[in-house]
PDB file of N, CA and C in Angstrom:
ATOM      1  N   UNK A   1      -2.278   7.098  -9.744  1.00  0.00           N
ATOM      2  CA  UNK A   1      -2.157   8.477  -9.338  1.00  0.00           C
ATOM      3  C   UNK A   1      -1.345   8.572  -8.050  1.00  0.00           C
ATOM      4  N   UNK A   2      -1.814   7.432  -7.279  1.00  0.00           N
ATOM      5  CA  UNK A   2      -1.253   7.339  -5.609  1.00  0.00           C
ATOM      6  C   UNK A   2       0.726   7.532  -6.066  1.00  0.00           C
ATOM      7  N   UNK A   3       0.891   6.811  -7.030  1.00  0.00           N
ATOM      8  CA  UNK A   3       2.186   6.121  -6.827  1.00  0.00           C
ATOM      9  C   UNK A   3       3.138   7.523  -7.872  1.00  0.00           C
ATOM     10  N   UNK A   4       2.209   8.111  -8.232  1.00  0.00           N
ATOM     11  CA  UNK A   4       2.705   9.193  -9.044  1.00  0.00           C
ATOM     12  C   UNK A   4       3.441  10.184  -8.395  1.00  0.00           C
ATOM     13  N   UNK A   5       2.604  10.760  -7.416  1.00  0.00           N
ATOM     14  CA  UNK A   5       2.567  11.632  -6.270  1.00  0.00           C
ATOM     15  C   UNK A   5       3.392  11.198  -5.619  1.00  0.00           C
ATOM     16  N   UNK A   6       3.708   9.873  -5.090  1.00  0.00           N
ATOM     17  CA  UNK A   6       4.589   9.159  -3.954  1.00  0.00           C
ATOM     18  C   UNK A   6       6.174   9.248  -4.622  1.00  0.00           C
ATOM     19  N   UNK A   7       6.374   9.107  -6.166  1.00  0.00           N
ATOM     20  CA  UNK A   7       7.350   9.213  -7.221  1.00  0.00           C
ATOM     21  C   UNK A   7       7.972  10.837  -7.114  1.00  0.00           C
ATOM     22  N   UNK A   8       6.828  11.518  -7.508  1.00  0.00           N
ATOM     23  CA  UNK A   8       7.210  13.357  -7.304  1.00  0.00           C
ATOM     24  C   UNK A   8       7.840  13.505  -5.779  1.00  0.00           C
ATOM     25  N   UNK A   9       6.877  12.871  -4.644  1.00  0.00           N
ATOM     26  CA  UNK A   9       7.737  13.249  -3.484  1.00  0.00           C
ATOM     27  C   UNK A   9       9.211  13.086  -2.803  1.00  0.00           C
ATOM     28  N   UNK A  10       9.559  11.577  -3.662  1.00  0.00           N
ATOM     29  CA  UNK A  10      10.678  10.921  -3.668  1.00  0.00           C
ATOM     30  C   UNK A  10      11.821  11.624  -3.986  1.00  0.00           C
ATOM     31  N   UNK A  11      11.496  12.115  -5.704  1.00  0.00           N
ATOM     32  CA  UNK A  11      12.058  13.106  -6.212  1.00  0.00           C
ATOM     33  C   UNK A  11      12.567  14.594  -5.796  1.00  0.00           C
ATOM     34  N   UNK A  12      11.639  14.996  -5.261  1.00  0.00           N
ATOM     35  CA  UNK A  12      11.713  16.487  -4.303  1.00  0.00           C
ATOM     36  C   UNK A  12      12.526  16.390  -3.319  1.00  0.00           C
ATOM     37  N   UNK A  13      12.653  15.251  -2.514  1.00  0.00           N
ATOM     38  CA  UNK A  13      13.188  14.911  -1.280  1.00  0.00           C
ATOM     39  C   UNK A  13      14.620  14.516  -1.627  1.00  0.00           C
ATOM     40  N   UNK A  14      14.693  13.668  -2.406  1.00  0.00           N
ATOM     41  CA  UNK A  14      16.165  13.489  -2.924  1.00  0.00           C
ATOM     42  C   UNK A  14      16.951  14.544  -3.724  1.00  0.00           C
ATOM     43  N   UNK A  15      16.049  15.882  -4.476  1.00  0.00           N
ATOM     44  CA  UNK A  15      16.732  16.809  -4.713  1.00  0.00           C
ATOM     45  C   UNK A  15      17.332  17.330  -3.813  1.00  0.00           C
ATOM     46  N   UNK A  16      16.501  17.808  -2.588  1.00  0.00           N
ATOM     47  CA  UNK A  16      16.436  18.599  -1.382  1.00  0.00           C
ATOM     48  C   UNK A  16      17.620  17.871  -0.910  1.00  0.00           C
ATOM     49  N   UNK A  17      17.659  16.798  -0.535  1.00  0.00           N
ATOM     50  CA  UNK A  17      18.984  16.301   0.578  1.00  0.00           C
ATOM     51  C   UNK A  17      20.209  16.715  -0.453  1.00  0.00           C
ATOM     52  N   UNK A  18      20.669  16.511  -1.732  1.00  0.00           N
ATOM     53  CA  UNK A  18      21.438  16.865  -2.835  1.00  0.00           C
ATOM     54  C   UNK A  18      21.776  18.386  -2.791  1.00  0.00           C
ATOM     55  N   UNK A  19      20.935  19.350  -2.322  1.00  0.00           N
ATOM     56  CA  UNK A  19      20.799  20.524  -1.982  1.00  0.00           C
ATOM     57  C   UNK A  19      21.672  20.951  -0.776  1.00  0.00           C
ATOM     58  N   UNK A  20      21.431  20.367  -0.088  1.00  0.00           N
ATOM     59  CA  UNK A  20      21.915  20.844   1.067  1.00  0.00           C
ATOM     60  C   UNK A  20      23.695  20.172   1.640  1.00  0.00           C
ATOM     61  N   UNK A  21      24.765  20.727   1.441  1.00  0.00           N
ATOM     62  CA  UNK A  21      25.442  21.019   1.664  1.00  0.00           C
ATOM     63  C   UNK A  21      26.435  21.445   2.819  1.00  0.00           C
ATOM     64  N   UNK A  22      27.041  19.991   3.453  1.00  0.00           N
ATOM     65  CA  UNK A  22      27.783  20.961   4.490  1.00  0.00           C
ATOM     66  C   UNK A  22      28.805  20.937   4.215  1.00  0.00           C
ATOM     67  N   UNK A  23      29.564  22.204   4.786  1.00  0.00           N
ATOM     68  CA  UNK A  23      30.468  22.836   4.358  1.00  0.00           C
ATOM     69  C   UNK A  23      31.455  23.005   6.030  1.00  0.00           C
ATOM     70  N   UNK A  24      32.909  22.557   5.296  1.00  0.00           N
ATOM     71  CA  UNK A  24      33.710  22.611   6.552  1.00  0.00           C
ATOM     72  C   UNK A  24      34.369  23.848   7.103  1.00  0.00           C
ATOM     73  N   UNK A  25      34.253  25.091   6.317  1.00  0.00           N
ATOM     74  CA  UNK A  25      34.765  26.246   7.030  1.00  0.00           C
ATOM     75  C   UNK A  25      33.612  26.492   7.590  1.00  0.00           C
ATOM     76  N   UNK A  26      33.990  27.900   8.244  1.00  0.00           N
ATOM     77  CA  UNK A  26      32.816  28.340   8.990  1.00  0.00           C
ATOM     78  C   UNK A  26      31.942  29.356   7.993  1.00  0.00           C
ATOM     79  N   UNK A  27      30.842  29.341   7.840  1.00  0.00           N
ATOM     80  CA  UNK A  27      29.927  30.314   6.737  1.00  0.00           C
ATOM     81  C   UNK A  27      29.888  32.135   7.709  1.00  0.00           C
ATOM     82  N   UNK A  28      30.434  32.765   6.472  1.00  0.00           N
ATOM     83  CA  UNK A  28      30.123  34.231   6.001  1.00  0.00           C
ATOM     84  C   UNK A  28      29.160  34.763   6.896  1.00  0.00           C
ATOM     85  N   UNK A  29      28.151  34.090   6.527  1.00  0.00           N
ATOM     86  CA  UNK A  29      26.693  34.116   6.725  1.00  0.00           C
ATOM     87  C   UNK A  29      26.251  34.153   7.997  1.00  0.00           C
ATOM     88  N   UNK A  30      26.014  34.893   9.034  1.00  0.00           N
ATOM     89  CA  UNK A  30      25.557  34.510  10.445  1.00  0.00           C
ATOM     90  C   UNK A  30      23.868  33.773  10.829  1.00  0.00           C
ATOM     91  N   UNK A  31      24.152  32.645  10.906  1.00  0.00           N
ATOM     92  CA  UNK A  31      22.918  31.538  11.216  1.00  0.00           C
ATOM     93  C   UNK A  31      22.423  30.900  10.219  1.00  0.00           C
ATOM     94  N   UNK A  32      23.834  30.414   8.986  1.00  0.00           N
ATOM     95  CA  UNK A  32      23.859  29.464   8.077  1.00  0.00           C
ATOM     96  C   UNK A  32      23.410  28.255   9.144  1.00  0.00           C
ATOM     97  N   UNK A  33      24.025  27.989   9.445  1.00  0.00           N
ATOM     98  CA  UNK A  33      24.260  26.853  10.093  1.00  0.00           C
ATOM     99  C   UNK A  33      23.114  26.006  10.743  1.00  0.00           C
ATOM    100  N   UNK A  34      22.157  27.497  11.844  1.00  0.00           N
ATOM    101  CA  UNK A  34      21.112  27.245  12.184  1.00  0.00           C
ATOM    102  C   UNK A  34      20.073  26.792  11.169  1.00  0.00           C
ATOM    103  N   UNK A  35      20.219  27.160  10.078  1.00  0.00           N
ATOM    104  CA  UNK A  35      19.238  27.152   8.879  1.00  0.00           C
ATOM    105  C   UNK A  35      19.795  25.852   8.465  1.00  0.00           C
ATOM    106  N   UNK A  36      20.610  26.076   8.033  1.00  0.00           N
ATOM    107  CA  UNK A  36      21.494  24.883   7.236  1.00  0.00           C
ATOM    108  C   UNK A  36      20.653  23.443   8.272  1.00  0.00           C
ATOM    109  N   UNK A  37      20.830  23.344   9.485  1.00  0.00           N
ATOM    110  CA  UNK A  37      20.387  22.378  10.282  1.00  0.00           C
ATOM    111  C   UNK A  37      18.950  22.022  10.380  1.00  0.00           C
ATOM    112  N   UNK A  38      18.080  23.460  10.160  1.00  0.00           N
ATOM    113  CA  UNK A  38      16.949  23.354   9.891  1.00  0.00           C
ATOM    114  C   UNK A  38      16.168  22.608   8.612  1.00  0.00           C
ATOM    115  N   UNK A  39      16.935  22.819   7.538  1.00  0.00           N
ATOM    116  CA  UNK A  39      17.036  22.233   6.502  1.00  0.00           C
ATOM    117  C   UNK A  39      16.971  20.624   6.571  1.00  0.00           C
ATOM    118  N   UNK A  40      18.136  20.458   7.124  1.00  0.00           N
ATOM    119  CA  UNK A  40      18.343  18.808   6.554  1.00  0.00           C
ATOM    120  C   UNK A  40      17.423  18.210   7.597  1.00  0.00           C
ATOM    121  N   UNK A  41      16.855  18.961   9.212  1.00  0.00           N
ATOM    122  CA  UNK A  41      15.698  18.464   9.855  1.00  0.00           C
ATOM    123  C   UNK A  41      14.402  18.120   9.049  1.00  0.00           C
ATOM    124  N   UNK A  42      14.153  19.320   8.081  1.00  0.00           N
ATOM    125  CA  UNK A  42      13.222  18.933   7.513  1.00  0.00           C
ATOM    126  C   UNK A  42      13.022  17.774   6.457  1.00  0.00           C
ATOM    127  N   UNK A  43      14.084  18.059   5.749  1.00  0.00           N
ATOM    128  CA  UNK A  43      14.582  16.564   4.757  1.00  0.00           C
ATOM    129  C   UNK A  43      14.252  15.485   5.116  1.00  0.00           C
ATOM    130  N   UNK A  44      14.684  16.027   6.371  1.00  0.00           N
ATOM    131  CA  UNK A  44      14.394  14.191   7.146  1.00  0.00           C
ATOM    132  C   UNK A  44      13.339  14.013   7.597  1.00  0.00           C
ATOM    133  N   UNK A  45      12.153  14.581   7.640  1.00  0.00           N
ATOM    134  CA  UNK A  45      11.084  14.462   8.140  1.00  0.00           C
ATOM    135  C   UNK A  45      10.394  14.396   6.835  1.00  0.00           C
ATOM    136  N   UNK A  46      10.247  15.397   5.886  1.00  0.00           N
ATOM    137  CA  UNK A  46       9.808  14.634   4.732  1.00  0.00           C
ATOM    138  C   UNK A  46      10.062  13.244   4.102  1.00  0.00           C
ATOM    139  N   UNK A  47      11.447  12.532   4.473  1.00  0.00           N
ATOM    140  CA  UNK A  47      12.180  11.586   4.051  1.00  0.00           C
ATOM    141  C   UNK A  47      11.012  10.293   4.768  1.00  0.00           C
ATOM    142  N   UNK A  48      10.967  10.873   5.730  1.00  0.00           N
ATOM    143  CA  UNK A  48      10.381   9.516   6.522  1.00  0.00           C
ATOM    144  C   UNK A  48       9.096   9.489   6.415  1.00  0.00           C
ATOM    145  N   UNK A  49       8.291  10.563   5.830  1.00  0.00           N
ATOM    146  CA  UNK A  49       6.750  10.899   5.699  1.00  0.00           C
ATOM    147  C   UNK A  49       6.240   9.971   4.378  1.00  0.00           C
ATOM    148  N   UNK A  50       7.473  10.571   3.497  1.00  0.00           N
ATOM    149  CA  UNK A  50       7.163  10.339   2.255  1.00  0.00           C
ATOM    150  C   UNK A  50       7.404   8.451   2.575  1.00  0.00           C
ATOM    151  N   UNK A  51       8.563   8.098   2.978  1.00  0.00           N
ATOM    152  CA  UNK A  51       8.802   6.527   3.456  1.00  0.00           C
ATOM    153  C   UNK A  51       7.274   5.824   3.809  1.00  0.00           C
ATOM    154  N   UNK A  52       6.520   6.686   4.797  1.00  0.00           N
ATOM    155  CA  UNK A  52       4.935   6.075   5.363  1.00  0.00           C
ATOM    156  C   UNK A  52       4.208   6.165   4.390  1.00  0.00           C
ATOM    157  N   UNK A  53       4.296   7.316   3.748  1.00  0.00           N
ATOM    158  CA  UNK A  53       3.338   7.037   2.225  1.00  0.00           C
ATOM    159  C   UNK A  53       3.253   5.647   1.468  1.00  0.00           C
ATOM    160  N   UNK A  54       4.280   5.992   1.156  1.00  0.00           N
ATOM    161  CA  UNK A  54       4.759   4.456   0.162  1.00  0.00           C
ATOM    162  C   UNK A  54       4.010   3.012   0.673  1.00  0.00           C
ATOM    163  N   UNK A  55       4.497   3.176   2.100  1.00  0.00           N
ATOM    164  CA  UNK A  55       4.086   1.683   2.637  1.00  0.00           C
ATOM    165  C   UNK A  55       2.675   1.979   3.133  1.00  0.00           C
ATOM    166  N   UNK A  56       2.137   2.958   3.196  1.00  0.00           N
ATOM    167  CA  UNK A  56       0.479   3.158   3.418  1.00  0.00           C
ATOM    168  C   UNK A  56       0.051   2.682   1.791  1.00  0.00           C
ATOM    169  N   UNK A  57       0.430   3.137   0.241  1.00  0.00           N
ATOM    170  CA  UNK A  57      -0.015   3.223  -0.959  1.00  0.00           C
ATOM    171  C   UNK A  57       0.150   1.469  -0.937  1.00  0.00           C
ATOM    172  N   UNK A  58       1.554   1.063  -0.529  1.00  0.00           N
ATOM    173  CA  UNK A  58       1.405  -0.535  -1.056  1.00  0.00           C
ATOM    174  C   UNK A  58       0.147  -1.295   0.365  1.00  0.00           C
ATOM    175  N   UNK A  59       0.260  -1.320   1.160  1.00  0.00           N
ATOM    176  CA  UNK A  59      -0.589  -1.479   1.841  1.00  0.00           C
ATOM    177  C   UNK A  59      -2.156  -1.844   1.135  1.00  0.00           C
ATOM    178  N   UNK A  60      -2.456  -0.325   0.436  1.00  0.00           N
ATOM    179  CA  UNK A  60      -3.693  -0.397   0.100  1.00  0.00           C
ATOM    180  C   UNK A  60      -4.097  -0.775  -1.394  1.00  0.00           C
ATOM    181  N   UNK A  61      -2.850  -0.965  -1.770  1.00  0.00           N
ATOM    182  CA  UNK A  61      -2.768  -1.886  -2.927  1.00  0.00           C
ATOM    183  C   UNK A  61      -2.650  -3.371  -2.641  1.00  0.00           C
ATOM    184  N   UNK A  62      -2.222  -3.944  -1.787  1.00  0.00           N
ATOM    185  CA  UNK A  62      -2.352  -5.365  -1.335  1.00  0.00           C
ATOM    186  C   UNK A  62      -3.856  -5.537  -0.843  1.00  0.00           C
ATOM    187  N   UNK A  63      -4.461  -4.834   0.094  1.00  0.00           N
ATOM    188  CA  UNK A  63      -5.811  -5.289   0.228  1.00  0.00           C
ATOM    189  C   UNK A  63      -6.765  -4.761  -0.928  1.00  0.00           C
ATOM    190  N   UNK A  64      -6.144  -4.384  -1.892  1.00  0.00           N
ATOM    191  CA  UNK A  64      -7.343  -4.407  -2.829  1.00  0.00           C
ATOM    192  C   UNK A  64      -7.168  -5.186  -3.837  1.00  0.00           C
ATOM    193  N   UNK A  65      -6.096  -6.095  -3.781  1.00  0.00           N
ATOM    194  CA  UNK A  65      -5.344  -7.118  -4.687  1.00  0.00           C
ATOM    195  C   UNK A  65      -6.023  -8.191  -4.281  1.00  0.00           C
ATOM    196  N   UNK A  66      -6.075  -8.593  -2.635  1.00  0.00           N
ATOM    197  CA  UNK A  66      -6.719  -9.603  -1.828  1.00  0.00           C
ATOM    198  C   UNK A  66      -8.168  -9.324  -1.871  1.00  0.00           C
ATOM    199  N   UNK A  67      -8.676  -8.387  -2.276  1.00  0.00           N
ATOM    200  CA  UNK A  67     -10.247  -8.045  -2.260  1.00  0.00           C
ATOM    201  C   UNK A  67     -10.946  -8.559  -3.890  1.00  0.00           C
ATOM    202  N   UNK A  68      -9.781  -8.476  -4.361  1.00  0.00           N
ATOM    203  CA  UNK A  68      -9.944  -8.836  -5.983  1.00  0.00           C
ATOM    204  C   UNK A  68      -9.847 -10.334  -6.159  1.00  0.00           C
ATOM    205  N   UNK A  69      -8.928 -10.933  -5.607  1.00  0.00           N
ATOM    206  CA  UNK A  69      -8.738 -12.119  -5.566  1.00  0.00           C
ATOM    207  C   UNK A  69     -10.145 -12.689  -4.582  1.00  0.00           C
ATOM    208  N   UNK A  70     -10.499 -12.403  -3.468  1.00  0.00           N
ATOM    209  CA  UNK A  70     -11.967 -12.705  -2.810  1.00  0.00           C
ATOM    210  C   UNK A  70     -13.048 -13.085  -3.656  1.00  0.00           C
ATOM    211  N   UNK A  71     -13.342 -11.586  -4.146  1.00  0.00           N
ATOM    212  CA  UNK A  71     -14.162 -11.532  -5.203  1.00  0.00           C
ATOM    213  C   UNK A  71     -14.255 -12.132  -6.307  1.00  0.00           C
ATOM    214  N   UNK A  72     -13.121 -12.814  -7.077  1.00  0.00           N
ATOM    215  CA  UNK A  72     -13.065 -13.570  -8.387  1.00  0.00           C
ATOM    216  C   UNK A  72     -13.302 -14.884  -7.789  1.00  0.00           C
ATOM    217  N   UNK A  73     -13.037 -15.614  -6.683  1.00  0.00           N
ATOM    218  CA  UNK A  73     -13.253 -16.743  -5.815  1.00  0.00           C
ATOM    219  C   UNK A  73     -14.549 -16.993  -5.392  1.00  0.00           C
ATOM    220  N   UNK A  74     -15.602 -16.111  -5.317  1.00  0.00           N
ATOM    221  CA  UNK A  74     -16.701 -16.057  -4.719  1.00  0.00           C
ATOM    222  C   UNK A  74     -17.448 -16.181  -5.848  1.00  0.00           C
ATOM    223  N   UNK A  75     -16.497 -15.648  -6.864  1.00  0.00           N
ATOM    224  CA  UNK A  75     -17.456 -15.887  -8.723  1.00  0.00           C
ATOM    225  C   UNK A  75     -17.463 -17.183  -8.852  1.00  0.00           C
ATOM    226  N   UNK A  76     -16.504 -17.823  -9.183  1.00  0.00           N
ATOM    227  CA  UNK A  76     -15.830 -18.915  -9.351  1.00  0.00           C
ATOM    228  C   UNK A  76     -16.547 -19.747  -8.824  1.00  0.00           C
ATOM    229  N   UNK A  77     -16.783 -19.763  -7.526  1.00  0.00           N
ATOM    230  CA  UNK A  77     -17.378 -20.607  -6.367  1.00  0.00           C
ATOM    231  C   UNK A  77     -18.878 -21.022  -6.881  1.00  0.00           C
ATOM    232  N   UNK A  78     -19.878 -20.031  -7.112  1.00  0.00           N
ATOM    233  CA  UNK A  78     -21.461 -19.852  -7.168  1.00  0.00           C
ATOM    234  C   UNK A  78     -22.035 -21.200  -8.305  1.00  0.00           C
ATOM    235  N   UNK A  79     -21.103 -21.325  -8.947  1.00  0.00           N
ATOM    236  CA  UNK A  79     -21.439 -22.767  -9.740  1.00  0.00           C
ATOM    237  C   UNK A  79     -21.701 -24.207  -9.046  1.00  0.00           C
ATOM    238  N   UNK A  80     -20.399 -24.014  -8.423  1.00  0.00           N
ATOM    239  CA  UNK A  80     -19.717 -25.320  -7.243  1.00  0.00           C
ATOM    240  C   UNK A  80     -21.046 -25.800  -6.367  1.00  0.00           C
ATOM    241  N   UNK A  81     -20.999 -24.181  -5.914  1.00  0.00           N
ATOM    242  CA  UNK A  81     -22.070 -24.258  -4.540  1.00  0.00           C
ATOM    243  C   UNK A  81     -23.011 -24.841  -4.911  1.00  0.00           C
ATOM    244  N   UNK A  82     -23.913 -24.120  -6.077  1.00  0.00           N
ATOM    245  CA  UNK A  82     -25.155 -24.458  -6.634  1.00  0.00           C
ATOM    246  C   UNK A  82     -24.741 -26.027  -6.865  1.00  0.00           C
ATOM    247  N   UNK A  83     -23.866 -27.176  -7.534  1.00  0.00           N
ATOM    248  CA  UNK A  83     -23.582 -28.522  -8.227  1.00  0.00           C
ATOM    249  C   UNK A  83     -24.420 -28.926  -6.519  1.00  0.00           C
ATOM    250  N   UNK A  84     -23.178 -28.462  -5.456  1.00  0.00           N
ATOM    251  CA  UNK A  84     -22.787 -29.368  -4.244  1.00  0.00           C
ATOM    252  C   UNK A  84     -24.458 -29.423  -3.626  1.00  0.00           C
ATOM    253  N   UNK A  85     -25.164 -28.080  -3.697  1.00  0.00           N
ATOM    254  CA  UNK A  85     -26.663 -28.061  -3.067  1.00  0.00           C
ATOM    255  C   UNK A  85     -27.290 -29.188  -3.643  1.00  0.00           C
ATOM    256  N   UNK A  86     -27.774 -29.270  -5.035  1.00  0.00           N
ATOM    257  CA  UNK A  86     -28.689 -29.962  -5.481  1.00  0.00           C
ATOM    258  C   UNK A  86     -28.116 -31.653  -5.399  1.00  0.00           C
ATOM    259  N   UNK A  87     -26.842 -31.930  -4.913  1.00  0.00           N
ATOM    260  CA  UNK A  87     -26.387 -33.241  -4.646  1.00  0.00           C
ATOM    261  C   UNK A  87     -27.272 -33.541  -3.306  1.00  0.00           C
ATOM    262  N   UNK A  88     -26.528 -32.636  -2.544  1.00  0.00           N
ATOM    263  CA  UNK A  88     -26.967 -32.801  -0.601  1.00  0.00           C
ATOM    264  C   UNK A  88     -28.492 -32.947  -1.179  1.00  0.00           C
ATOM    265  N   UNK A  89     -29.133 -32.367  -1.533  1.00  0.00           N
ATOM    266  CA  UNK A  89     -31.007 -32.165  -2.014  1.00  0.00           C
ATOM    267  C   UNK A  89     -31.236 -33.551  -1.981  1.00  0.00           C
ATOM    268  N   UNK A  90     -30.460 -34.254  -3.367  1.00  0.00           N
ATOM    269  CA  UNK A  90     -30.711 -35.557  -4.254  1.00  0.00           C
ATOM    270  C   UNK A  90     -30.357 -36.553  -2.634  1.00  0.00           C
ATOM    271  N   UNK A  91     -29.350 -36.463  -2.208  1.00  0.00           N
ATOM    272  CA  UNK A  91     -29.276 -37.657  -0.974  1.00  0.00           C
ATOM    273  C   UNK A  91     -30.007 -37.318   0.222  1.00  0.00           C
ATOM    274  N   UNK A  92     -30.840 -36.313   0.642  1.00  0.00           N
ATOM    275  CA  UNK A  92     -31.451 -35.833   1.488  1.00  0.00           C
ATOM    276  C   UNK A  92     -33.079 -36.486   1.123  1.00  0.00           C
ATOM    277  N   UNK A  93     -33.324 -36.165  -0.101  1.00  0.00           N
ATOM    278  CA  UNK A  93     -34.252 -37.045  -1.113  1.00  0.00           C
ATOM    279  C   UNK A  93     -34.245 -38.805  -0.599  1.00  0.00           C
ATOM    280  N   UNK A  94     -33.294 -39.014  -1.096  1.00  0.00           N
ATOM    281  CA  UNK A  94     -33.302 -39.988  -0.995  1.00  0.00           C
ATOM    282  C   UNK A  94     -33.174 -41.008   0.353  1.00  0.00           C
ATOM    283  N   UNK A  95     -32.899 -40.086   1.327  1.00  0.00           N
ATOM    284  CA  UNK A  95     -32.555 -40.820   2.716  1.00  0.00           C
ATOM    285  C   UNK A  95     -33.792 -41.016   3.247  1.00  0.00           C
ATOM    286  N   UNK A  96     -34.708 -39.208   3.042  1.00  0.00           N
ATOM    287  CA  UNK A  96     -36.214 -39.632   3.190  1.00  0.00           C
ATOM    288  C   UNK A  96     -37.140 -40.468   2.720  1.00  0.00           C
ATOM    289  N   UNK A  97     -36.778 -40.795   1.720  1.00  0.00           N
ATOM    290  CA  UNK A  97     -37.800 -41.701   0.888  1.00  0.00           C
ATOM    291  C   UNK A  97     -36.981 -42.617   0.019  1.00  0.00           C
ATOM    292  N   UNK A  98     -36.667 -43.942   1.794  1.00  0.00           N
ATOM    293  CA  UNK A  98     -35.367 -45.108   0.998  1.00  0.00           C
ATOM    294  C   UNK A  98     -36.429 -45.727  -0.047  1.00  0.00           C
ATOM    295  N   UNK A  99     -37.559 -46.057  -0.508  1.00  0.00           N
ATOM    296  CA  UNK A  99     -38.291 -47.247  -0.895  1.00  0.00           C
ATOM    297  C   UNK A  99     -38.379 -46.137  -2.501  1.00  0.00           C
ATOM    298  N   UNK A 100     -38.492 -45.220  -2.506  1.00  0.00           N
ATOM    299  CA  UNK A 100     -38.465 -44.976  -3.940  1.00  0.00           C
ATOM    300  C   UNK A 100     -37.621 -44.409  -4.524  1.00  0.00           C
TER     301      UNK A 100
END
């Protein structure tokens, strides 16, 4: 869903800069320009928002990649542990009681 949203914003933002247009005469229009400038300010501030998104979404996709990987390791492990205990037990056994 994260990366969906992050895709749509990408999209919007790259329409928007595609949108905007400068133009080398001078505009008709009195305070194109101001606008016009206002415009591509904003572009660019969405540009770079949407940029922190992205690397906030992968971010929190890497620690939940590394949380997954933890977790399948800690599965993995509970066998091991249990073999390695009842060894240490058996020579702990046996250190106490060399004669039998």
């Amino acid at each position: 869903m994260k990366v969906f949203v992050v895709a749509f914003l990408l999209l919007a933002v790259s329409s928007l800069e595609a949108a905007v247009v400068k133009r080398q005469a001078q505009s008709p229009i009195p305070g194109f320009d101001e606008l016009s400038k206002m415009f591509s300010t904003w572009a660019d501030v969405i540009t770079t928002g949407t940029q922190d998104i992205i690397k906030q979404v992968q971010m929190e996709e890497l620690q939940s990649q590394a949380q997954g990987f933890v977790d399948k390791s800690k599965t993995h492990m509970e066998p091991v542990k249990a073999e390695v205990n009842k060894f240490l037990e058996q020579i702990m056994k046996m250190l106490n009681n060399p004669g039998q």
